[in-house]
N, C-alpha and C. Protein backbone atom coordinates (compact mmCIF):
# COMPACT_ATOMS: atom_id res chain seq x y z
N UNK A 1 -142.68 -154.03 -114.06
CA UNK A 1 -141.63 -154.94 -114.46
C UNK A 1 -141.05 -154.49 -115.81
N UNK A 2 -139.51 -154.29 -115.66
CA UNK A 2 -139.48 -153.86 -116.75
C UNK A 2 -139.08 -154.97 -118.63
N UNK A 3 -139.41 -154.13 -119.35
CA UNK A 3 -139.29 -155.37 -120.80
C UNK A 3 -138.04 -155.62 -120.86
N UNK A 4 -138.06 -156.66 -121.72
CA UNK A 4 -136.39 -157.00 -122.43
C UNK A 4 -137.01 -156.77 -124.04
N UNK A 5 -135.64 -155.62 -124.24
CA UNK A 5 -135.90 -154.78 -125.30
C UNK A 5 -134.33 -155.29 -126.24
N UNK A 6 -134.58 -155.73 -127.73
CA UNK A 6 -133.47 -155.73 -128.20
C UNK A 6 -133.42 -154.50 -129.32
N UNK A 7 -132.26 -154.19 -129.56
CA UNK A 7 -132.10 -152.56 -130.28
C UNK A 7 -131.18 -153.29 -131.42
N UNK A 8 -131.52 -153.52 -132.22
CA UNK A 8 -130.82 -154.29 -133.89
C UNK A 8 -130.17 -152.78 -134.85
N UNK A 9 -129.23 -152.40 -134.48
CA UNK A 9 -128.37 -150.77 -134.88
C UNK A 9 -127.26 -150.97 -135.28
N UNK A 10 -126.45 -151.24 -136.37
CA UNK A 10 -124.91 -151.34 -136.49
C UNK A 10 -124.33 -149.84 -136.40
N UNK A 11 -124.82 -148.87 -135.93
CA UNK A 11 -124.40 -147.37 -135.46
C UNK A 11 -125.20 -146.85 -134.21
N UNK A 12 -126.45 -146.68 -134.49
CA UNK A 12 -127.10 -146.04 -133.66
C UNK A 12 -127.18 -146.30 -131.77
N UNK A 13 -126.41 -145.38 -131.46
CA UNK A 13 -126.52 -146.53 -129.97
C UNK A 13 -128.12 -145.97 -129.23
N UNK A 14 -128.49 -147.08 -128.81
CA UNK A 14 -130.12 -146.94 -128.15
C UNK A 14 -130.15 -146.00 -127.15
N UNK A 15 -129.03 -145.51 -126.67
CA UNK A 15 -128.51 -144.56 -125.34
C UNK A 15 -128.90 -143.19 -125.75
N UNK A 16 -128.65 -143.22 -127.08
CA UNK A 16 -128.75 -141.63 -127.93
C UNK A 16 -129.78 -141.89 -128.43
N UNK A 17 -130.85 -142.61 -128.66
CA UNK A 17 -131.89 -142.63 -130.06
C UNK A 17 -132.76 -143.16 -129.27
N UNK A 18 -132.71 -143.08 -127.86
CA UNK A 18 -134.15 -143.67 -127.09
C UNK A 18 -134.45 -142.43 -126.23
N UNK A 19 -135.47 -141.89 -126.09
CA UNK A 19 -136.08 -141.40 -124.68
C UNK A 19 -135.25 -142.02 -123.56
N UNK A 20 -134.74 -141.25 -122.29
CA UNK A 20 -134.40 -141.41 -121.37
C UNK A 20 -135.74 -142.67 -120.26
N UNK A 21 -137.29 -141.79 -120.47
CA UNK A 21 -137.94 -142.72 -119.93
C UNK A 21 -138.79 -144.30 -120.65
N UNK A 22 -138.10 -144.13 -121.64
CA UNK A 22 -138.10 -145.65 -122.41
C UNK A 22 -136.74 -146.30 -121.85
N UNK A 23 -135.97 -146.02 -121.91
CA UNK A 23 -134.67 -146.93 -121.04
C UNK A 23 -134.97 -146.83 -119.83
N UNK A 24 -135.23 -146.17 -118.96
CA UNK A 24 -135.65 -146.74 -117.27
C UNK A 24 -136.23 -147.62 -117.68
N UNK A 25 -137.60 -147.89 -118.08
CA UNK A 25 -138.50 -148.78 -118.48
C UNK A 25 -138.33 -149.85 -118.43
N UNK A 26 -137.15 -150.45 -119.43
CA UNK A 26 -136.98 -151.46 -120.24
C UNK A 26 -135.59 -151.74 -120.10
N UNK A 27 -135.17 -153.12 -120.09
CA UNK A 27 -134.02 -153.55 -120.15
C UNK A 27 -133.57 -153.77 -121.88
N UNK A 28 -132.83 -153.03 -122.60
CA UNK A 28 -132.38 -152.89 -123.83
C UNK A 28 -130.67 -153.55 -123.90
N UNK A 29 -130.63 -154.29 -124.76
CA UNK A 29 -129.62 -155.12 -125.33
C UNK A 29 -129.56 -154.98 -126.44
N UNK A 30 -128.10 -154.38 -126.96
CA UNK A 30 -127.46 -153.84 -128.24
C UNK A 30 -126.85 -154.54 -129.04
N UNK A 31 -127.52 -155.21 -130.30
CA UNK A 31 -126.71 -155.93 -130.81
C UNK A 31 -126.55 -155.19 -132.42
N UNK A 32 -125.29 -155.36 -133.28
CA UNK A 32 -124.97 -154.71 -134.23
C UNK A 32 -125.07 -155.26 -134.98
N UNK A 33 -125.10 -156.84 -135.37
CA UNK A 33 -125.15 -157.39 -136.53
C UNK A 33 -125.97 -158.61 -136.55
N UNK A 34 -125.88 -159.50 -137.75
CA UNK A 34 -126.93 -160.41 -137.03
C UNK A 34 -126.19 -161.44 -136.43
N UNK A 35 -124.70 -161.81 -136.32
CA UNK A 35 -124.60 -162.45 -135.68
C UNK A 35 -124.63 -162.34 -133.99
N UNK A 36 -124.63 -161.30 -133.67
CA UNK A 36 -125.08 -160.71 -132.72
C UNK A 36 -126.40 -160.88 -132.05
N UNK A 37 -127.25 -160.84 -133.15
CA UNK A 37 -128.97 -161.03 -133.01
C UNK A 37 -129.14 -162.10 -132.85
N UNK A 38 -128.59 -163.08 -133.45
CA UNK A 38 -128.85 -164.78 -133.47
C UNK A 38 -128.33 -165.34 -132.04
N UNK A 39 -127.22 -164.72 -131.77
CA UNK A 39 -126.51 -165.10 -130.54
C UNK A 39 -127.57 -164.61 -129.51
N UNK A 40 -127.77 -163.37 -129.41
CA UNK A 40 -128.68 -162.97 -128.00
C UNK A 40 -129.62 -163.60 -127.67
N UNK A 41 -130.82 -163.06 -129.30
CA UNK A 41 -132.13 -163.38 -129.20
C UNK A 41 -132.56 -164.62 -128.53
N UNK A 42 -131.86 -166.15 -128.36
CA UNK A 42 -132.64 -167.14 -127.84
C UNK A 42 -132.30 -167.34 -126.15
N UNK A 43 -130.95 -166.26 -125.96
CA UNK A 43 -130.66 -166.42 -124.36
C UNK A 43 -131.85 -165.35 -123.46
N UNK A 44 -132.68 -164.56 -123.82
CA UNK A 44 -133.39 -163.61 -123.89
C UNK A 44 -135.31 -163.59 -123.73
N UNK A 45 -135.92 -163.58 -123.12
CA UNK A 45 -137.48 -163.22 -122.88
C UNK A 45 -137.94 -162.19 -123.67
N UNK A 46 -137.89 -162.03 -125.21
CA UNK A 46 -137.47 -160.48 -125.55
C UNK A 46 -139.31 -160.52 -126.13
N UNK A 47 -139.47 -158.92 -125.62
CA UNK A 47 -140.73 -158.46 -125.77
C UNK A 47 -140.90 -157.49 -126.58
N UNK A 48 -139.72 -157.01 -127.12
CA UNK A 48 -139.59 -156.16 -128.39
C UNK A 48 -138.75 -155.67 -129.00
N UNK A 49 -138.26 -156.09 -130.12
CA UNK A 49 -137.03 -156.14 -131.25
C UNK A 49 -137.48 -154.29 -131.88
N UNK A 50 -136.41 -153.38 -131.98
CA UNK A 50 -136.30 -152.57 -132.73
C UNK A 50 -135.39 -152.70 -134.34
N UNK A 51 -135.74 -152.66 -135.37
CA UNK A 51 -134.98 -153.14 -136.04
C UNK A 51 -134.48 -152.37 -137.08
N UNK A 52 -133.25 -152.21 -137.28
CA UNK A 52 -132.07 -151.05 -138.29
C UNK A 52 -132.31 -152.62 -139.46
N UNK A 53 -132.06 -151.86 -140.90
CA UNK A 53 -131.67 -152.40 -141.76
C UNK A 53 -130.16 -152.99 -142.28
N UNK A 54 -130.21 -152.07 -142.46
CA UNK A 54 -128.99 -151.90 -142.76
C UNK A 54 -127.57 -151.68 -141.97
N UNK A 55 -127.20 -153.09 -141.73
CA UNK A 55 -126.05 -153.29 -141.12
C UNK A 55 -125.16 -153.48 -141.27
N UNK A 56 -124.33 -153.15 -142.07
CA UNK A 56 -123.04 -153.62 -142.91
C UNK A 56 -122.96 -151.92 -144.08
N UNK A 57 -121.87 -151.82 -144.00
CA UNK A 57 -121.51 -150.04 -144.73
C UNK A 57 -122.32 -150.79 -146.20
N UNK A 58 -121.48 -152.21 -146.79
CA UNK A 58 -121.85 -152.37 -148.25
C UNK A 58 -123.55 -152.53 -148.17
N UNK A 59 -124.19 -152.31 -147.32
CA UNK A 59 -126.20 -152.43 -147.46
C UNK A 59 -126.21 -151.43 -147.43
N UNK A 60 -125.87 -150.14 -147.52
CA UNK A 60 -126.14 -148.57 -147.34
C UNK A 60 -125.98 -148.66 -149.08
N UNK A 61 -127.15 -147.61 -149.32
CA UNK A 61 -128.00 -147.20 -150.77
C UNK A 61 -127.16 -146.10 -151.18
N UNK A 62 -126.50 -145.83 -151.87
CA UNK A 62 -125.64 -144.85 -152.58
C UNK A 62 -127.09 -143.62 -152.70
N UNK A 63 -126.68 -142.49 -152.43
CA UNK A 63 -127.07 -141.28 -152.19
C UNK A 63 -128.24 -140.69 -153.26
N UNK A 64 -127.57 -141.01 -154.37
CA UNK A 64 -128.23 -140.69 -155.45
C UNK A 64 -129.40 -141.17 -155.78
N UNK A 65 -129.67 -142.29 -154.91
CA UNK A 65 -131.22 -143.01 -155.05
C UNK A 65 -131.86 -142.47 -154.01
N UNK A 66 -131.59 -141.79 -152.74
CA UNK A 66 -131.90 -141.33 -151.57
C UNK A 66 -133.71 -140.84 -151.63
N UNK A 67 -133.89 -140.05 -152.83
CA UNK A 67 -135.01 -139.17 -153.54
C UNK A 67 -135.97 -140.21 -154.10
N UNK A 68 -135.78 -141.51 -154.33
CA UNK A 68 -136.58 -142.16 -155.63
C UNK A 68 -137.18 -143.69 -155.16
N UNK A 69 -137.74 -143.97 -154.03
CA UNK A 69 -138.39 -144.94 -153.08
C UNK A 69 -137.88 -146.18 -154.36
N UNK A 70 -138.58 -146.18 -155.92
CA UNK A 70 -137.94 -147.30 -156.55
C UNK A 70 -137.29 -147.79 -156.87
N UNK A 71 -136.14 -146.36 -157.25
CA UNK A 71 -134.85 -146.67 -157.91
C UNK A 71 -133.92 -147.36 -156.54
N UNK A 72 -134.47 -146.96 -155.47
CA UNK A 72 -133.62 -147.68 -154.05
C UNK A 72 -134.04 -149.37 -154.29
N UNK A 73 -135.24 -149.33 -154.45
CA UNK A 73 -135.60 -150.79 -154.22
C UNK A 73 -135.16 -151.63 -155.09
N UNK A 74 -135.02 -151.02 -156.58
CA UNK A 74 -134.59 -151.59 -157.29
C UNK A 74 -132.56 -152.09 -157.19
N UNK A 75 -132.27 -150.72 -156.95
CA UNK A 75 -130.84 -150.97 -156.39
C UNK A 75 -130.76 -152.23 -155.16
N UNK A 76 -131.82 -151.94 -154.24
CA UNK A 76 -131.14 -152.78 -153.32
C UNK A 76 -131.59 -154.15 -153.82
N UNK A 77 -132.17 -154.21 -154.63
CA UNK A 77 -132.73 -155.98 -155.01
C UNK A 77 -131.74 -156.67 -155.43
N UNK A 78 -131.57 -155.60 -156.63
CA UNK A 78 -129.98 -155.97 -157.47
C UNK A 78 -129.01 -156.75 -156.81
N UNK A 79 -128.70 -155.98 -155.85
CA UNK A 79 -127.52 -156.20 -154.89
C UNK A 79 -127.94 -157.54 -154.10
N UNK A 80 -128.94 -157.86 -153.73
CA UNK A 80 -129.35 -158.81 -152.89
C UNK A 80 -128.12 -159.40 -151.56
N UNK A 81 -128.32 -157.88 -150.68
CA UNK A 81 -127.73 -158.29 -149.81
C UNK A 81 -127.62 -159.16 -148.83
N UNK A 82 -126.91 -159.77 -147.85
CA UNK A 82 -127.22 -161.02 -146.47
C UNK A 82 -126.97 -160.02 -145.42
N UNK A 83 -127.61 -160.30 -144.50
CA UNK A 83 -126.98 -160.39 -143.21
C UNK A 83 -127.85 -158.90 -142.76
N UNK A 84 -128.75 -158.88 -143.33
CA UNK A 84 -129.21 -157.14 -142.90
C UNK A 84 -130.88 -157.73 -142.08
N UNK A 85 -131.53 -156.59 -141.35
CA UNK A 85 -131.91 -156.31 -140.69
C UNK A 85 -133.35 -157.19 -140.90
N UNK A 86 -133.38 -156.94 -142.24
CA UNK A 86 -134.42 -158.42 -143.13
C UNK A 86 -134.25 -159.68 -143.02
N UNK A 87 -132.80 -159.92 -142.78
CA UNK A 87 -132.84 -161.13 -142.42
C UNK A 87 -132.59 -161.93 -141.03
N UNK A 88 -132.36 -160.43 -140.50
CA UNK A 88 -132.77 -160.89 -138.84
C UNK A 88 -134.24 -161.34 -138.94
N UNK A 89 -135.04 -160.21 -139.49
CA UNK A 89 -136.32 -160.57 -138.98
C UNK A 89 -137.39 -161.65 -139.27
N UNK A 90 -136.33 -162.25 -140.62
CA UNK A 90 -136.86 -163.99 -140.90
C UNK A 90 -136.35 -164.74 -140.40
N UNK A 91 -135.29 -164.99 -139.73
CA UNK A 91 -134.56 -165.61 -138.91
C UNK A 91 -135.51 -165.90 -137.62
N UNK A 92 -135.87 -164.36 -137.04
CA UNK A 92 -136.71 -164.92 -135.97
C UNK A 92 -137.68 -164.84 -136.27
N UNK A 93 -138.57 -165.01 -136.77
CA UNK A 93 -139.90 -165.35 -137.41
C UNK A 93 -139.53 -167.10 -137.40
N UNK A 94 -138.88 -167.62 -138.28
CA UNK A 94 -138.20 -169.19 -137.74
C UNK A 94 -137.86 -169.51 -137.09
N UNK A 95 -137.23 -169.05 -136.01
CA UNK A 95 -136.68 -169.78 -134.67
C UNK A 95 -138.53 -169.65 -133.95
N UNK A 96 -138.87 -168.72 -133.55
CA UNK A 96 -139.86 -168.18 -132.97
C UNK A 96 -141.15 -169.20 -133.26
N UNK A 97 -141.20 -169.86 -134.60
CA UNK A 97 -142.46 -170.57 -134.95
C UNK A 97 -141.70 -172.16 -135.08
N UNK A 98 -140.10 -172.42 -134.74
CA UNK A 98 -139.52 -173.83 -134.65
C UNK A 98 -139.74 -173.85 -133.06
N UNK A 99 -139.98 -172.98 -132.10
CA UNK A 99 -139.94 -172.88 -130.68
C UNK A 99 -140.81 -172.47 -130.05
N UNK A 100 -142.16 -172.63 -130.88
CA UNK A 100 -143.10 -172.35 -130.59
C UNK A 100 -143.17 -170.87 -129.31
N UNK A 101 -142.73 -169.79 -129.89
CA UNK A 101 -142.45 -168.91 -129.05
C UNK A 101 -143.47 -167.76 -129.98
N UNK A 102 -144.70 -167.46 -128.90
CA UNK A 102 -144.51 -165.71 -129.98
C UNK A 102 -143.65 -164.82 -130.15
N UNK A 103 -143.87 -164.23 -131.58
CA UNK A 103 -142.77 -163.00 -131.81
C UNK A 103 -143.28 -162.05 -131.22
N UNK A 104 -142.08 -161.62 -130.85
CA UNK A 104 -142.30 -159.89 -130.51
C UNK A 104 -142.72 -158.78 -130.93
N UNK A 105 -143.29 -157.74 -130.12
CA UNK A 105 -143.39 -156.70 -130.52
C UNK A 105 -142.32 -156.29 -131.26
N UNK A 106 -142.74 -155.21 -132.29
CA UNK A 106 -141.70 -154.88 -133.43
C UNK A 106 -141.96 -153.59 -133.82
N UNK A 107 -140.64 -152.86 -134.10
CA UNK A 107 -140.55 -151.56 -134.66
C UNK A 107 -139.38 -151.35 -135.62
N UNK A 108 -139.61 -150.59 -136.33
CA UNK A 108 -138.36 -150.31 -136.87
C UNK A 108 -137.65 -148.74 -136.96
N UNK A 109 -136.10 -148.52 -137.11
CA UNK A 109 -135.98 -147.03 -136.84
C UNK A 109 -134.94 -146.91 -138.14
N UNK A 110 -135.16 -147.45 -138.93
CA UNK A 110 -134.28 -147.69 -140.15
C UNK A 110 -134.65 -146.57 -141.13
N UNK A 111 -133.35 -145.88 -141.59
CA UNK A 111 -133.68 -144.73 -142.45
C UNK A 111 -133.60 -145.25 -143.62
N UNK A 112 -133.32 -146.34 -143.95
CA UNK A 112 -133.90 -146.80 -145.30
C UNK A 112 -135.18 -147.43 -145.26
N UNK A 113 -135.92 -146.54 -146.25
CA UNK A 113 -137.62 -146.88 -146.31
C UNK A 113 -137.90 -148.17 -146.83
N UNK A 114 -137.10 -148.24 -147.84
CA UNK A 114 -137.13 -149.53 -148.25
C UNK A 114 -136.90 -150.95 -147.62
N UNK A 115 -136.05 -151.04 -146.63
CA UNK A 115 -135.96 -151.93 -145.96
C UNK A 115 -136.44 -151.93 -144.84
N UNK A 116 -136.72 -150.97 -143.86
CA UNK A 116 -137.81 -150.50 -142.96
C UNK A 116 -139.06 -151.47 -143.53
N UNK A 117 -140.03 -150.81 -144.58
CA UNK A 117 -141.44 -151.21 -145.13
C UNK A 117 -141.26 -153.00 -145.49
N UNK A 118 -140.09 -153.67 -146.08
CA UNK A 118 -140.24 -154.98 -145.99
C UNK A 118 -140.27 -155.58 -144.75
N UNK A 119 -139.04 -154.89 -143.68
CA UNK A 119 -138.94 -155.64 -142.38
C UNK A 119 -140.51 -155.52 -142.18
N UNK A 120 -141.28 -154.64 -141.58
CA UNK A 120 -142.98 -154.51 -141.30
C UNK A 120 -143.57 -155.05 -141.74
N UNK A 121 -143.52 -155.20 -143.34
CA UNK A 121 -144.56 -156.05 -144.15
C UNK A 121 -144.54 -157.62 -143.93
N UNK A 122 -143.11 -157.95 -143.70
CA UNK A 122 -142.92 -159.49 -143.26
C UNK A 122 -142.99 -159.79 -141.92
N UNK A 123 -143.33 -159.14 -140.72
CA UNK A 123 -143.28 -159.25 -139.92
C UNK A 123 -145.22 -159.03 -139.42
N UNK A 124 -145.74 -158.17 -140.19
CA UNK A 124 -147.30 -157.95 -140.12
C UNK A 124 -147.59 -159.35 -141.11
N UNK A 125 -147.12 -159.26 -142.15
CA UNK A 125 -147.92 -161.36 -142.59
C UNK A 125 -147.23 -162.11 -141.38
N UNK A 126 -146.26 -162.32 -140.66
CA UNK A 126 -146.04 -163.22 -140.11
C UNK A 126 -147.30 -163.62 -139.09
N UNK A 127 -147.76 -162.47 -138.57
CA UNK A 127 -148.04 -162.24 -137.16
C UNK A 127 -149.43 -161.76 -137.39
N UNK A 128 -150.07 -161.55 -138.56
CA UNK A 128 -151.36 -161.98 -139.06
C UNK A 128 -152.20 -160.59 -138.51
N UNK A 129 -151.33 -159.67 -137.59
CA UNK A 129 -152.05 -158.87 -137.43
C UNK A 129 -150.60 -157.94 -136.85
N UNK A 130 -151.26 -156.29 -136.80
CA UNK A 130 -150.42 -155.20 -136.92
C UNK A 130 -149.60 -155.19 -135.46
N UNK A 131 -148.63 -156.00 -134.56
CA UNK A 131 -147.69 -155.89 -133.60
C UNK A 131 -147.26 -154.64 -133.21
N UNK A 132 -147.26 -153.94 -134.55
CA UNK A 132 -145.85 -153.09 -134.46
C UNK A 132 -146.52 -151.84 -133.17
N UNK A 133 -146.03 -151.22 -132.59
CA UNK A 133 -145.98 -150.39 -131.53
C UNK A 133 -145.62 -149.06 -131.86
């Protein structure tokens, strides 16, 4: 039977960035932003969220921090962006524990480390133990 897979990418399409025999597999639904995510996620049986950070051009880390894991973190704190891939994944962490639903399996494919390692870290306290796949 195959999963219902959601792919959280404001670029990456899951068509190009998945194994061919991970898509037979799995039924994958592409959403780009979070209003996108909010909309799907509760029409959905979803058994595993992949999750991009950075969704919006202004959440992308200017280059020059690319090299320096702190000076990113620190940049991106600064900025304290909405609507990114972090806050999908508290979003459903709340719907999920208002709906008494377990969360999903979780991964992330986000080339920012920095927001990659929080999405995981908040998603491993949520879930009290290591989900991720």
């Amino acid at each position: 039977m195959k999963q219902t897979v959601i792919w959280l990418d404001d670029i990456r399409d899951p068509k190009e960035h998945t194994a061919k025999v991970y898509r037979d597999k799995n039924n994958i639904f592409w959403c780009k932003s979070m209003k996108e995510f909010t909309h799907m996620f509760p029409k959905l049986n979803v058994d595993m969220v992949w999750f991009d950070h950075d969704l919006k051009l202004e959440h992308y880390t200017p280059q020059k921090y690319w090299g320096n894991y702190y000076e990113s973190d620190k940049y991106q704190r600064e900025r304290n962006h909405t609507e990114t891939g972090y806050d999908c994944a508290a979003w459903m962490v709340k719907y999920c524990r208002e709906n008494n639903i377990e969360i999903p399996m979780y991964k992330s494919q986000s080339a920012n480390p920095v927001g990659r390692d929080r999405i995981i870290s908040l998603l491993n306290w949520e879930t009290k133990e290591n989900t991720q796949v």
